[in-house]
PDB file of N, CA and C in Angstrom:
ATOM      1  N   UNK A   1       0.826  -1.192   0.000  1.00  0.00           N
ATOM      2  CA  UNK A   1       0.000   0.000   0.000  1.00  0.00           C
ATOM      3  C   UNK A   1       0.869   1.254   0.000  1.00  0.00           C
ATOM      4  N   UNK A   2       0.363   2.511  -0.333  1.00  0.00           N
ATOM      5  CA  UNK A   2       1.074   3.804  -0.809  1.00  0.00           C
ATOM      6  C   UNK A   2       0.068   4.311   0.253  1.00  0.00           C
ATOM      7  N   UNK A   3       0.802   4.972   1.279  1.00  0.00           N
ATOM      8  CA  UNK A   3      -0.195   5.527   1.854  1.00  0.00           C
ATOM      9  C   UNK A   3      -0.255   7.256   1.275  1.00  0.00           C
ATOM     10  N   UNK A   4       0.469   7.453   0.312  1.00  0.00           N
ATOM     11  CA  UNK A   4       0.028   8.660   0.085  1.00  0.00           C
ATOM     12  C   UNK A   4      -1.001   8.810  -1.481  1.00  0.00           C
ATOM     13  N   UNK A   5      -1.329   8.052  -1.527  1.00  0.00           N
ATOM     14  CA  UNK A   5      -2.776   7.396  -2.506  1.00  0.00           C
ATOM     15  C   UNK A   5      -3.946   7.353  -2.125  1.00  0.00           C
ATOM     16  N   UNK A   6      -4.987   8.179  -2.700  1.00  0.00           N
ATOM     17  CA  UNK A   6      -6.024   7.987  -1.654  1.00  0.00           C
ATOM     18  C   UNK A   6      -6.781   6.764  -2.313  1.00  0.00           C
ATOM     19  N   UNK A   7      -6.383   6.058  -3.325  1.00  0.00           N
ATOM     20  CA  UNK A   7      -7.388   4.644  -3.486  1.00  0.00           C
ATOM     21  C   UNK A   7      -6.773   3.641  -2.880  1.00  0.00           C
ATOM     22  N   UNK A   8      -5.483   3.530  -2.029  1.00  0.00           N
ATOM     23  CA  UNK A   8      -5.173   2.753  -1.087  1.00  0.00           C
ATOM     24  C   UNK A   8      -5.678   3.091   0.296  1.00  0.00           C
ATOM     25  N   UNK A   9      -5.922   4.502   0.203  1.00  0.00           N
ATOM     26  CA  UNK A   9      -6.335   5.017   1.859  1.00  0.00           C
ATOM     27  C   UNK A   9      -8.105   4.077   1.561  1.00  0.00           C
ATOM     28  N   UNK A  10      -8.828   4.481   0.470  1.00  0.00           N
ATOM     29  CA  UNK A  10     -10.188   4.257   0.333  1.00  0.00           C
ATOM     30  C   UNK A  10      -9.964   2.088   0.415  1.00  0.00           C
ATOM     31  N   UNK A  11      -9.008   2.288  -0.107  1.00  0.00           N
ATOM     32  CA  UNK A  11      -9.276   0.131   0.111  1.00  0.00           C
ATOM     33  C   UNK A  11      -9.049   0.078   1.300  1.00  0.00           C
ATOM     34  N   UNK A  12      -8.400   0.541   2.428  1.00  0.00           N
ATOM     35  CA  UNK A  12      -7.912   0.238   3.654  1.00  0.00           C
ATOM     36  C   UNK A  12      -9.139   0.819   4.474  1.00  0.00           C
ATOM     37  N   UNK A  13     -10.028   1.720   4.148  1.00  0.00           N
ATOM     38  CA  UNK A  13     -10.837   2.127   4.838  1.00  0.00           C
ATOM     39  C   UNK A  13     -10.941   2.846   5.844  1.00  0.00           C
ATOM     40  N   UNK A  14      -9.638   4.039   5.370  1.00  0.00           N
ATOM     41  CA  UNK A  14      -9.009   5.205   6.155  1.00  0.00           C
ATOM     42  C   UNK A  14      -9.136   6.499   5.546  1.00  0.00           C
ATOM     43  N   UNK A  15      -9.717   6.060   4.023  1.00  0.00           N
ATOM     44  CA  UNK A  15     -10.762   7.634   3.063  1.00  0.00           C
ATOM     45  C   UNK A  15     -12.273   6.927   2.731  1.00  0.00           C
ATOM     46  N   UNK A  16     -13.151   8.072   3.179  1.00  0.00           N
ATOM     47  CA  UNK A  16     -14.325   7.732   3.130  1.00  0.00           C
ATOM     48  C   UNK A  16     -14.997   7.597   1.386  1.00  0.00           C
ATOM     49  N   UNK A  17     -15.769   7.270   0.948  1.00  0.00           N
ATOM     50  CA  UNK A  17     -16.272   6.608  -0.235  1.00  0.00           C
ATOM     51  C   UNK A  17     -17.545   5.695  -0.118  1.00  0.00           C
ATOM     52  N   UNK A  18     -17.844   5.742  -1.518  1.00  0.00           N
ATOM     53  CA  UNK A  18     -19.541   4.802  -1.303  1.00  0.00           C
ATOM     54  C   UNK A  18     -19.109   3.778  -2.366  1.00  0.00           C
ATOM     55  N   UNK A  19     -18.904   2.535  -1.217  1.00  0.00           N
ATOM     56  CA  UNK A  19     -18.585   1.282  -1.661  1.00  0.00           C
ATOM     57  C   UNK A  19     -19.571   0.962  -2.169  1.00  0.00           C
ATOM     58  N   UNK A  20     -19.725   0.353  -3.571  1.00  0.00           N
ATOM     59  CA  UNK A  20     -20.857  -0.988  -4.017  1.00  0.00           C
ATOM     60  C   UNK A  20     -19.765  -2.192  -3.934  1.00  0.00           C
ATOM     61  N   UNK A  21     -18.524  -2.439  -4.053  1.00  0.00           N
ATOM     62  CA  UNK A  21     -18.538  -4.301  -3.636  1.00  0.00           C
ATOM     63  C   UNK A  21     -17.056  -4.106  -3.317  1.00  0.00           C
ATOM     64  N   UNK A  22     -16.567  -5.373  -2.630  1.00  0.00           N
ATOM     65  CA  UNK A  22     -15.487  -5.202  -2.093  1.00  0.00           C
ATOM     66  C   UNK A  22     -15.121  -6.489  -1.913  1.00  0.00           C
ATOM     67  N   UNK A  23     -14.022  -7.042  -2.102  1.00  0.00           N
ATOM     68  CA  UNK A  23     -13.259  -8.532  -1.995  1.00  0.00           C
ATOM     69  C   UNK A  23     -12.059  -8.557  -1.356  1.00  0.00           C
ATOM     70  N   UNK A  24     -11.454  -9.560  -1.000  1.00  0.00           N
ATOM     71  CA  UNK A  24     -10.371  -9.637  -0.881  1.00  0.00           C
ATOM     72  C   UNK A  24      -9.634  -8.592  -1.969  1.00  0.00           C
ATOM     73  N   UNK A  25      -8.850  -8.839  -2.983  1.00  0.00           N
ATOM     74  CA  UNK A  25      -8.522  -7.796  -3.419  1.00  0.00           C
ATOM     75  C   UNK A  25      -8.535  -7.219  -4.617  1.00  0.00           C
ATOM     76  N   UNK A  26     -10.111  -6.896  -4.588  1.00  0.00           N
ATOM     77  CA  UNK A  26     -10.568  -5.328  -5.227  1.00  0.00           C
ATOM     78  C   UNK A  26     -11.782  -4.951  -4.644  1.00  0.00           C
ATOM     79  N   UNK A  27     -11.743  -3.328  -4.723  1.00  0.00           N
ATOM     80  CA  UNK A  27     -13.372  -2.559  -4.424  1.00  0.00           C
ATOM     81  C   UNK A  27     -13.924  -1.560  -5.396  1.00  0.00           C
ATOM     82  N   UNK A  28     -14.719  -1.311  -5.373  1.00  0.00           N
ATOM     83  CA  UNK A  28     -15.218  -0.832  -6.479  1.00  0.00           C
ATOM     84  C   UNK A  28     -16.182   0.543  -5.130  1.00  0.00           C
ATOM     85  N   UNK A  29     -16.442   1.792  -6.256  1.00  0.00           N
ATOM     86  CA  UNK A  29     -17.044   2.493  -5.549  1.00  0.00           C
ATOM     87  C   UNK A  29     -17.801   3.622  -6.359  1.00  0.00           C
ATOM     88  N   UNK A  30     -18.478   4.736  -6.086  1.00  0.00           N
ATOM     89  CA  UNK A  30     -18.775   5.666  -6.757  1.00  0.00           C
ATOM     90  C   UNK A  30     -17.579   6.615  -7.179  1.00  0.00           C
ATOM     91  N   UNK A  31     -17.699   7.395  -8.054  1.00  0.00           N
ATOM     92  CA  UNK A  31     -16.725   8.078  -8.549  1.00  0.00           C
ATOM     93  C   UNK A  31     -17.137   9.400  -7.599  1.00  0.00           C
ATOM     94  N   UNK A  32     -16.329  10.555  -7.147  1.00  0.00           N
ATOM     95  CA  UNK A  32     -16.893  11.541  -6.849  1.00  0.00           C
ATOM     96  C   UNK A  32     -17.083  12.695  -7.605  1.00  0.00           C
ATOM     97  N   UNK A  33     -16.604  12.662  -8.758  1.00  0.00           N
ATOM     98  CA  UNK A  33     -16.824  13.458  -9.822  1.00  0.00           C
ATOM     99  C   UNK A  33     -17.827  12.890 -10.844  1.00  0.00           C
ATOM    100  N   UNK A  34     -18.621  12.239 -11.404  1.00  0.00           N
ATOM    101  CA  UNK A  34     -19.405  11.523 -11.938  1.00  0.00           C
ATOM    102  C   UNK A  34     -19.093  12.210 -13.318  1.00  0.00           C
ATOM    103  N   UNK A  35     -19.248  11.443 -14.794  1.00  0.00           N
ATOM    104  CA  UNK A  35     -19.544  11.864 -15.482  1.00  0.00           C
ATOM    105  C   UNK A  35     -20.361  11.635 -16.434  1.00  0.00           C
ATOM    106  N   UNK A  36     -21.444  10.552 -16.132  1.00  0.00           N
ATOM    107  CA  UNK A  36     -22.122  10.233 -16.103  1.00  0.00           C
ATOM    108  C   UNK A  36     -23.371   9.310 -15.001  1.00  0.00           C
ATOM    109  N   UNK A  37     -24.702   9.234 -15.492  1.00  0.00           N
ATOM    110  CA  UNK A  37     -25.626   8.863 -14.689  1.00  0.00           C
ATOM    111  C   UNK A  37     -25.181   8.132 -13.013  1.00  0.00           C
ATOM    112  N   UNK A  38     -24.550   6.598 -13.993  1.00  0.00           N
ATOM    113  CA  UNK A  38     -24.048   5.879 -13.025  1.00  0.00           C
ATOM    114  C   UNK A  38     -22.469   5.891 -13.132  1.00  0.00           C
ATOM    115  N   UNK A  39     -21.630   5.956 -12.513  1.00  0.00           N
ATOM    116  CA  UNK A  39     -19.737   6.480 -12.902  1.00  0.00           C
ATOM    117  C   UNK A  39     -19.320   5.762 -11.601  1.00  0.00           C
ATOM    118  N   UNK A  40     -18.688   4.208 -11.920  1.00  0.00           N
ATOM    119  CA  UNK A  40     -17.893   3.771 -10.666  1.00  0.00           C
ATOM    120  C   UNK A  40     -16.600   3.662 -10.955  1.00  0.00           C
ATOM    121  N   UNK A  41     -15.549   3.374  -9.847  1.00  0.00           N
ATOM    122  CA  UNK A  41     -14.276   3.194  -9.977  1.00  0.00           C
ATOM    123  C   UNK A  41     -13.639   1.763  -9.746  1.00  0.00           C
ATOM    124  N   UNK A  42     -13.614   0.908  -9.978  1.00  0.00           N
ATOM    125  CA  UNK A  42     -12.998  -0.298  -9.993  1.00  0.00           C
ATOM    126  C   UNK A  42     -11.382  -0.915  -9.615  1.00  0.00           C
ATOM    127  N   UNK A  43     -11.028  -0.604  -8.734  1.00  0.00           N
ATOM    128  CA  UNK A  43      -9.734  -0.721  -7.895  1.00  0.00           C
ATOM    129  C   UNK A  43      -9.020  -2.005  -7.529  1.00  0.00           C
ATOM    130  N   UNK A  44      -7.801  -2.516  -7.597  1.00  0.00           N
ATOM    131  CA  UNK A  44      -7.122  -3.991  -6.695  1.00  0.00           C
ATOM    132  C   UNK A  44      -6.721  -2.955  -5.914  1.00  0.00           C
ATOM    133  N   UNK A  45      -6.830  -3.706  -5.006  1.00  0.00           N
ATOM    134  CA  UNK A  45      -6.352  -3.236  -3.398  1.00  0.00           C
ATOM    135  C   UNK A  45      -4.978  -3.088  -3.226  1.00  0.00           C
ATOM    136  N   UNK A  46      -4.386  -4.123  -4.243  1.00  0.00           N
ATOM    137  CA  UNK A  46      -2.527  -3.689  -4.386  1.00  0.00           C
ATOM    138  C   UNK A  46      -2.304  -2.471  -5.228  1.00  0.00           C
ATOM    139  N   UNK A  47      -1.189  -2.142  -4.963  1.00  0.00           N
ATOM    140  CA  UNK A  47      -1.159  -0.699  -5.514  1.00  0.00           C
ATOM    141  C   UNK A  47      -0.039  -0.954  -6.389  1.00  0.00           C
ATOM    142  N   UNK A  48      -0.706  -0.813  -7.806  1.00  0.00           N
ATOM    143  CA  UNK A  48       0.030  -0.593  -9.110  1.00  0.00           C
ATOM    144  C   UNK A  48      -0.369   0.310  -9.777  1.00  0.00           C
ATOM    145  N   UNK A  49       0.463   1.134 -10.212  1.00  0.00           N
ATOM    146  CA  UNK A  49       0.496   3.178 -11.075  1.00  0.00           C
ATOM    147  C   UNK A  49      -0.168   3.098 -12.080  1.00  0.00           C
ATOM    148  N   UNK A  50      -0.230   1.906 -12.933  1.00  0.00           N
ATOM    149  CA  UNK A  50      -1.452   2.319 -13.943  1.00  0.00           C
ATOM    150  C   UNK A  50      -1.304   0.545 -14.786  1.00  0.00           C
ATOM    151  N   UNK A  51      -2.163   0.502 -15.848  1.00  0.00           N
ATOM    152  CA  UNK A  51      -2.047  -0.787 -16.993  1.00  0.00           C
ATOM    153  C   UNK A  51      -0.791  -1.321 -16.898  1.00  0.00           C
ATOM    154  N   UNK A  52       0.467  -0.641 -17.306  1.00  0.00           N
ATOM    155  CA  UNK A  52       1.504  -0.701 -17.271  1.00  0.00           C
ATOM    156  C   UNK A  52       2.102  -1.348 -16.142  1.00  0.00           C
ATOM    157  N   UNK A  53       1.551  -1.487 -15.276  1.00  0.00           N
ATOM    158  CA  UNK A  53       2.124  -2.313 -13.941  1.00  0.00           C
ATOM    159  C   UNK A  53       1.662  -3.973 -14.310  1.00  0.00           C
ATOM    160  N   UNK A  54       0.638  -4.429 -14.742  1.00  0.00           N
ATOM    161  CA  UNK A  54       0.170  -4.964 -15.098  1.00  0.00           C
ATOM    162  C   UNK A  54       0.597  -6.273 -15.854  1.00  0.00           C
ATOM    163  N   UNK A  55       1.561  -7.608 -15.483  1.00  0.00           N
ATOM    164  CA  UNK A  55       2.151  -8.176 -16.117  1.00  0.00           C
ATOM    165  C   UNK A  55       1.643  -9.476 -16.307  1.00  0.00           C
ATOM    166  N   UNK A  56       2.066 -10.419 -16.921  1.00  0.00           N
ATOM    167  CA  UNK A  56       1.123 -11.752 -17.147  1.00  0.00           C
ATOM    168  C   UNK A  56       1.444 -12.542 -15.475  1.00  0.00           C
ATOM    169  N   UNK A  57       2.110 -12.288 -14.380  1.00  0.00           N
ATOM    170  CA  UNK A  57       1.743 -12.876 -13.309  1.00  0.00           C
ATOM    171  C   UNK A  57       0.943 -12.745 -12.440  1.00  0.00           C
ATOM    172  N   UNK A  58       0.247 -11.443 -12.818  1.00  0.00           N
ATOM    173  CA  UNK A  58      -0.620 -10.992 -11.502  1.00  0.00           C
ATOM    174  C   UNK A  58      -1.416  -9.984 -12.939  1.00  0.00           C
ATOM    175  N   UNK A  59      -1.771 -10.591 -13.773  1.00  0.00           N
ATOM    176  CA  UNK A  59      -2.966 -10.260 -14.978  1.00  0.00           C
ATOM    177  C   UNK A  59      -4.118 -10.834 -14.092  1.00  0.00           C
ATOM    178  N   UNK A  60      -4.202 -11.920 -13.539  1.00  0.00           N
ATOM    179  CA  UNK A  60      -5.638 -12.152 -12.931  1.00  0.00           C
ATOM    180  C   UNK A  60      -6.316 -11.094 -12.635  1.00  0.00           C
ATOM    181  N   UNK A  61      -5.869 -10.033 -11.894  1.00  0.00           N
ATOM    182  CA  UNK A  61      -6.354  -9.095 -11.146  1.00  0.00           C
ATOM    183  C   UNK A  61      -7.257  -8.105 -12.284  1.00  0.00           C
ATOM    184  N   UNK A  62      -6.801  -8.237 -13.465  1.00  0.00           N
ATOM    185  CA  UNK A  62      -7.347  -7.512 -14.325  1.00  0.00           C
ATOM    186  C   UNK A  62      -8.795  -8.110 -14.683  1.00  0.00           C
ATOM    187  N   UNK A  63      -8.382  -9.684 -15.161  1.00  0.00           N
ATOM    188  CA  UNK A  63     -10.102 -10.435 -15.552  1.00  0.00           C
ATOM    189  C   UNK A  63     -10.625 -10.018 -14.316  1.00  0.00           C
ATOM    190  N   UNK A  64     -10.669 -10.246 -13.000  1.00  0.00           N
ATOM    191  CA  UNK A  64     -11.302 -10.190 -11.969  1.00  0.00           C
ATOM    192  C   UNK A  64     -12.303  -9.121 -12.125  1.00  0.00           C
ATOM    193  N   UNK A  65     -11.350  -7.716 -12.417  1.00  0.00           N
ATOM    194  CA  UNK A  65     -11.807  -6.252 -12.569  1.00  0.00           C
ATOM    195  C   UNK A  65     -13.202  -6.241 -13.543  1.00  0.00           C
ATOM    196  N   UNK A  66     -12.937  -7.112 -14.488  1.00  0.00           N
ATOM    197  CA  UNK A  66     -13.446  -6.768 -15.506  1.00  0.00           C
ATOM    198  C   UNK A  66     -14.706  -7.685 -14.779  1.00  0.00           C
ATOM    199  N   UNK A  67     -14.790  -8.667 -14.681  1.00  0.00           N
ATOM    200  CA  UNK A  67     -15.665  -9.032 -14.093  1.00  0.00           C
ATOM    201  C   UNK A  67     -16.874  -8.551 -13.250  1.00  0.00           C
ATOM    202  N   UNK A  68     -16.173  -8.147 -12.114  1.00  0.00           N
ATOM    203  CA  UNK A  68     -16.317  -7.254 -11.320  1.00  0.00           C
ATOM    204  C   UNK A  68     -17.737  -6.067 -12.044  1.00  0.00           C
ATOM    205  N   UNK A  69     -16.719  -5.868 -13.166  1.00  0.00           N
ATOM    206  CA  UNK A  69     -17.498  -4.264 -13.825  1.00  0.00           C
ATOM    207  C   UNK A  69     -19.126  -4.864 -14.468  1.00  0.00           C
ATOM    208  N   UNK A  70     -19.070  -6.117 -15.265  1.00  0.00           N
ATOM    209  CA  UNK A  70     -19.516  -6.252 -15.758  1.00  0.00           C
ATOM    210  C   UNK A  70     -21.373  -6.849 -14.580  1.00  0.00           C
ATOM    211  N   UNK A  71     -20.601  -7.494 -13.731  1.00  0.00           N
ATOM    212  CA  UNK A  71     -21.323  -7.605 -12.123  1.00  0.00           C
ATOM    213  C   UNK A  71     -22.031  -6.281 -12.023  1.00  0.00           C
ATOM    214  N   UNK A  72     -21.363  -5.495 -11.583  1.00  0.00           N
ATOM    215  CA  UNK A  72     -22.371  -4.207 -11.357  1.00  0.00           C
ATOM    216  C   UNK A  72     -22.873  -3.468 -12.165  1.00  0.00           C
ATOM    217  N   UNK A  73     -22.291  -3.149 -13.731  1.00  0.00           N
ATOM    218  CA  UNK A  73     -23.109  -3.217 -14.678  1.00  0.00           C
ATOM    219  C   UNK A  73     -25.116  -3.557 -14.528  1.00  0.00           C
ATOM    220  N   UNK A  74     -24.887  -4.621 -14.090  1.00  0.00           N
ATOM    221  CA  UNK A  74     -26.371  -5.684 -13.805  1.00  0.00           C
ATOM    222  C   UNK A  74     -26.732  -4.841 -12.713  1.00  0.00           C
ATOM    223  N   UNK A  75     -25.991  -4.605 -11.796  1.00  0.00           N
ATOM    224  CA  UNK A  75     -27.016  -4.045 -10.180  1.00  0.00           C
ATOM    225  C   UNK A  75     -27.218  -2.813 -10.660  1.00  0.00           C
ATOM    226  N   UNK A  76     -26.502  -2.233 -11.509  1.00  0.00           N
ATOM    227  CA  UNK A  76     -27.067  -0.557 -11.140  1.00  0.00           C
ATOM    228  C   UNK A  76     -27.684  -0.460 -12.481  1.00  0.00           C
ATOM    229  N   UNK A  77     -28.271  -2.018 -13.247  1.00  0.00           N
ATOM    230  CA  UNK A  77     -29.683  -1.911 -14.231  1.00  0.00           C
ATOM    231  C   UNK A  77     -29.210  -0.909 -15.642  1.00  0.00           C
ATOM    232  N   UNK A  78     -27.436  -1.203 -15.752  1.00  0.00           N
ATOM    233  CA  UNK A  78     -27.255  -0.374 -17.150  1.00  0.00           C
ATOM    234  C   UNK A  78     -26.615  -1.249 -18.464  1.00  0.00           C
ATOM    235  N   UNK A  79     -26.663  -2.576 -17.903  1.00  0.00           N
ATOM    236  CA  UNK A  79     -26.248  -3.753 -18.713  1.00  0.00           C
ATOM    237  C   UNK A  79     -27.087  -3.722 -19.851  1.00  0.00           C
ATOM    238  N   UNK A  80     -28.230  -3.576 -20.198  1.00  0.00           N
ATOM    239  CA  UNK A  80     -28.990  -3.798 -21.259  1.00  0.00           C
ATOM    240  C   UNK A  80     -29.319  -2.365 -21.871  1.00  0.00           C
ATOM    241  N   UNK A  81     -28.802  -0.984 -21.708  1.00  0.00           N
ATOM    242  CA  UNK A  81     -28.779  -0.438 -22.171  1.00  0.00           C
ATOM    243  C   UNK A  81     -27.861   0.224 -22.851  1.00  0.00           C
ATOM    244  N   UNK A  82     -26.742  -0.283 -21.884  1.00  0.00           N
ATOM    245  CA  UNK A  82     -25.142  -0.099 -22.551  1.00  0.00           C
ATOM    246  C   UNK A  82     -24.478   0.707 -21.418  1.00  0.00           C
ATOM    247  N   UNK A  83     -23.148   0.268 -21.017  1.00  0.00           N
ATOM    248  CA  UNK A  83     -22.395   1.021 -20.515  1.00  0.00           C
ATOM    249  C   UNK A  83     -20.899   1.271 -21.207  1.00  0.00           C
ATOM    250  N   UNK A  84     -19.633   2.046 -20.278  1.00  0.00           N
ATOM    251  CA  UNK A  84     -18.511   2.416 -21.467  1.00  0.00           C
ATOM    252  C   UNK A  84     -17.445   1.680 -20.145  1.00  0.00           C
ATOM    253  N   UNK A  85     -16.684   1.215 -20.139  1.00  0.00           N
ATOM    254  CA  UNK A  85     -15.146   0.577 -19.585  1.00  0.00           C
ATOM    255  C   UNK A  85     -14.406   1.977 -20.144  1.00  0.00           C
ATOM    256  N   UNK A  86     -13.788   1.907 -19.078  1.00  0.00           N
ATOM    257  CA  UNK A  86     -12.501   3.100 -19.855  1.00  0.00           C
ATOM    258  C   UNK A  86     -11.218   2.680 -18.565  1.00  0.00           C
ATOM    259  N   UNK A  87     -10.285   2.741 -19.300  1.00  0.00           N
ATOM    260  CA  UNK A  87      -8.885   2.197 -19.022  1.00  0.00           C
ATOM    261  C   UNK A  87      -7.879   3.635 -19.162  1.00  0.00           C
ATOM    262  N   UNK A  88      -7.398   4.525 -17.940  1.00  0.00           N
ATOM    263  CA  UNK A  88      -7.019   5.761 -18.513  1.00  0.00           C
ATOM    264  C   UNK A  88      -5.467   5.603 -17.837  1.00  0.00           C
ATOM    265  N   UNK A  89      -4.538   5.524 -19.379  1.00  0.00           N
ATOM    266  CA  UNK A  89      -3.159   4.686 -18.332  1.00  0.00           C
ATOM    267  C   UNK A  89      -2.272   6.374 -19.154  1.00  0.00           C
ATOM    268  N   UNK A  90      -1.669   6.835 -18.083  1.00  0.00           N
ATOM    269  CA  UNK A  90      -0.459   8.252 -18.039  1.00  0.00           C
ATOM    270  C   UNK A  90      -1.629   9.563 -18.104  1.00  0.00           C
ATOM    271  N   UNK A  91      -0.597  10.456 -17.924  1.00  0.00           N
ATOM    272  CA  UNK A  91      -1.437  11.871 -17.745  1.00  0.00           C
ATOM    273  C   UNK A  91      -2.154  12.400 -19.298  1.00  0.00           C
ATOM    274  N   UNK A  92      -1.192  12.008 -20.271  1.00  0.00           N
ATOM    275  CA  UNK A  92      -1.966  12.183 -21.679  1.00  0.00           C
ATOM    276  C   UNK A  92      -3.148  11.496 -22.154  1.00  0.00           C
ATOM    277  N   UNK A  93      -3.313  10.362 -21.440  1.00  0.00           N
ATOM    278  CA  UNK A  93      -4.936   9.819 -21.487  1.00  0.00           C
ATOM    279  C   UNK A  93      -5.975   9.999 -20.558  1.00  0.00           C
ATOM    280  N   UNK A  94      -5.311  10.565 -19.350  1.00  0.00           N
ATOM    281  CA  UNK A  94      -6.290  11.674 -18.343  1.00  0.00           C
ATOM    282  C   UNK A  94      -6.344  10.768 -17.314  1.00  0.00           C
ATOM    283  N   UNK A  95      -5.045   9.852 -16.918  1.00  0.00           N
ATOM    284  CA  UNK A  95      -4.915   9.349 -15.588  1.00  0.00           C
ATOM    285  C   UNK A  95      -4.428  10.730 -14.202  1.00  0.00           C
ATOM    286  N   UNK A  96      -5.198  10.414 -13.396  1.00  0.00           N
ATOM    287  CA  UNK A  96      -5.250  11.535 -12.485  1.00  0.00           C
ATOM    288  C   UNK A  96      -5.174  10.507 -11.211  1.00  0.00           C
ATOM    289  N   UNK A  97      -4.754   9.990 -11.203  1.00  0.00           N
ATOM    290  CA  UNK A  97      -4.385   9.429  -9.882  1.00  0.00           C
ATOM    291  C   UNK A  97      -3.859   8.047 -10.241  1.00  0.00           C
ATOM    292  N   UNK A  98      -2.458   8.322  -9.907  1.00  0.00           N
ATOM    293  CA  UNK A  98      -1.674   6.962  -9.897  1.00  0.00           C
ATOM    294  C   UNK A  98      -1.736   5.749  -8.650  1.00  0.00           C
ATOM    295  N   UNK A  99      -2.954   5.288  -9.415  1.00  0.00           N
ATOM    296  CA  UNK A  99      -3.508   3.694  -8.911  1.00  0.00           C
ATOM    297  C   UNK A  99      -4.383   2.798  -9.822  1.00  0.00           C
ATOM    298  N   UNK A 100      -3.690   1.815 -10.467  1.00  0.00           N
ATOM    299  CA  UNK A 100      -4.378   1.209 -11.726  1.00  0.00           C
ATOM    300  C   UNK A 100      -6.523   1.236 -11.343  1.00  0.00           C
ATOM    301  N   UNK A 101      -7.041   1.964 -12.172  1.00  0.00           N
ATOM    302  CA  UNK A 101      -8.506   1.603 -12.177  1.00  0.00           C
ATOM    303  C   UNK A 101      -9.013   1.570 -12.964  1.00  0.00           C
ATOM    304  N   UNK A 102     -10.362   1.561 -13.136  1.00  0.00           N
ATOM    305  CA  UNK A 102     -10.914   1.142 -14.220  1.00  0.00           C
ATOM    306  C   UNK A 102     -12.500   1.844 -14.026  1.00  0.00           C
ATOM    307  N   UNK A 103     -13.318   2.500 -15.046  1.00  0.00           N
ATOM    308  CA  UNK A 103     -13.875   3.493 -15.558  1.00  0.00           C
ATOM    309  C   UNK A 103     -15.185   2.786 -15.160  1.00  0.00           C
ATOM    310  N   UNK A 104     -16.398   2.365 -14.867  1.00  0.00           N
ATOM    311  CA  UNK A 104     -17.673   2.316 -15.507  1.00  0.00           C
ATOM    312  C   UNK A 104     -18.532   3.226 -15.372  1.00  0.00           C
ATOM    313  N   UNK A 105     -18.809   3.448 -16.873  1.00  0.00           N
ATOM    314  CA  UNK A 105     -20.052   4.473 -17.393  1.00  0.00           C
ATOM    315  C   UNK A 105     -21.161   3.967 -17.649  1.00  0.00           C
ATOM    316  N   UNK A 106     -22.784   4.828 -17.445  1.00  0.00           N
ATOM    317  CA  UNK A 106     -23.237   4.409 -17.997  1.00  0.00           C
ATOM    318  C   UNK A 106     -24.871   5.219 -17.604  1.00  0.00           C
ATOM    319  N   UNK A 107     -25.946   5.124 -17.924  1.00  0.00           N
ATOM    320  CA  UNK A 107     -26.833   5.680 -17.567  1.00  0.00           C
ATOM    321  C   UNK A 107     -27.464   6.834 -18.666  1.00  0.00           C
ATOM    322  N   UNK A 108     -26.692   7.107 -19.700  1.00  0.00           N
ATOM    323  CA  UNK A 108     -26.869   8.002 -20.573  1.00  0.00           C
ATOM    324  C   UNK A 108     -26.041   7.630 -22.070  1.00  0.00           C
ATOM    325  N   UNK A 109     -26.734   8.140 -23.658  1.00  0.00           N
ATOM    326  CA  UNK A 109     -25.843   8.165 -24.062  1.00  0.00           C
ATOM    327  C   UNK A 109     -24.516   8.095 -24.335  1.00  0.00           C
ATOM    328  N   UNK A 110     -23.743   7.816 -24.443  1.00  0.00           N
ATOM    329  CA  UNK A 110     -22.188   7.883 -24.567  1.00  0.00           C
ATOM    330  C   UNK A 110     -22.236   8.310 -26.419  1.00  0.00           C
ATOM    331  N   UNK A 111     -20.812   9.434 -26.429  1.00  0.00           N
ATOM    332  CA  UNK A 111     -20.740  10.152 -27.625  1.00  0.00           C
ATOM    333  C   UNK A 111     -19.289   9.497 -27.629  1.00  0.00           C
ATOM    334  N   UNK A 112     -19.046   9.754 -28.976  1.00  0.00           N
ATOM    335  CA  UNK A 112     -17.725   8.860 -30.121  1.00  0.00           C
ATOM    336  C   UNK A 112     -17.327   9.728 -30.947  1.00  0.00           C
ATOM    337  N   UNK A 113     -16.364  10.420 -30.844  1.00  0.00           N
ATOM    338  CA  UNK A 113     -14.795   9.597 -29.942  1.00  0.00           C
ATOM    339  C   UNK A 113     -14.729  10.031 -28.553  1.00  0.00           C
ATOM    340  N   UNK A 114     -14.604   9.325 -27.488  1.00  0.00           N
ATOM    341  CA  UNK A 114     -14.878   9.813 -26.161  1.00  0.00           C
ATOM    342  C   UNK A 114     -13.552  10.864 -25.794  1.00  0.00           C
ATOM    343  N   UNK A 115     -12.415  11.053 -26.608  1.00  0.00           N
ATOM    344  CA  UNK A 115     -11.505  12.427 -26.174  1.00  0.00           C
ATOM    345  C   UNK A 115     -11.976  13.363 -27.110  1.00  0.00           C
TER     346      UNK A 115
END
């Protein structure tokens, strides 16, 4: 853990946040900036800086994620209308906090090309 990260402070449960699911290791939560309807954040509890950390020994963590997304997708009722995954790896693709996560959109339209 990085304790100067606040998505390690939010997995440890030392920054406040509105959890929808939580495992051994990953949690998922509301975004606090939303940018759309429904906007969660999808987190492993280990702390890796972005995709790029990401290697074929500890890739599980990624299907998991995705999983994960596709899980709440269904609870927050935007699976059948469509939602967006977004993967935002360095500051030129609009990573703003170095801790690998993962995007779900959904609740509205989505417009193309999303930059």
């Amino acid at each position: 853990m990085n304790q100067d990260c606040v998505f390690c402070r939010i997995s440890e449960g030392k920054s406040p946040a509105r959890v929808v699911y939580e495992s051994e290791d990953i949690i998922a939560f509301h975004d606090i900036n939303p940018q759309a309807p429904v906007h969660l954040l999808i987190i492993p509890r280990r702390h890796f800086i972005n995709l790029l950390d990401i290697d074929h020994q500890n890739s599980i963590i990624l299907a998991k994620m995705l999983c994960v997304a596709t899980e709440l997708a269904r609870q927050m009722k935007i699976a059948e209308t469509g939602f967006r995954i977004v993967i935002n790896t360095n500051r030129y693709a609009g990573q703003s906090i170095d801790h690998f996560h993962i995007h779900v959109l959904g609740g509205r339209i989505m417009q193309w090309p999303p930059g």
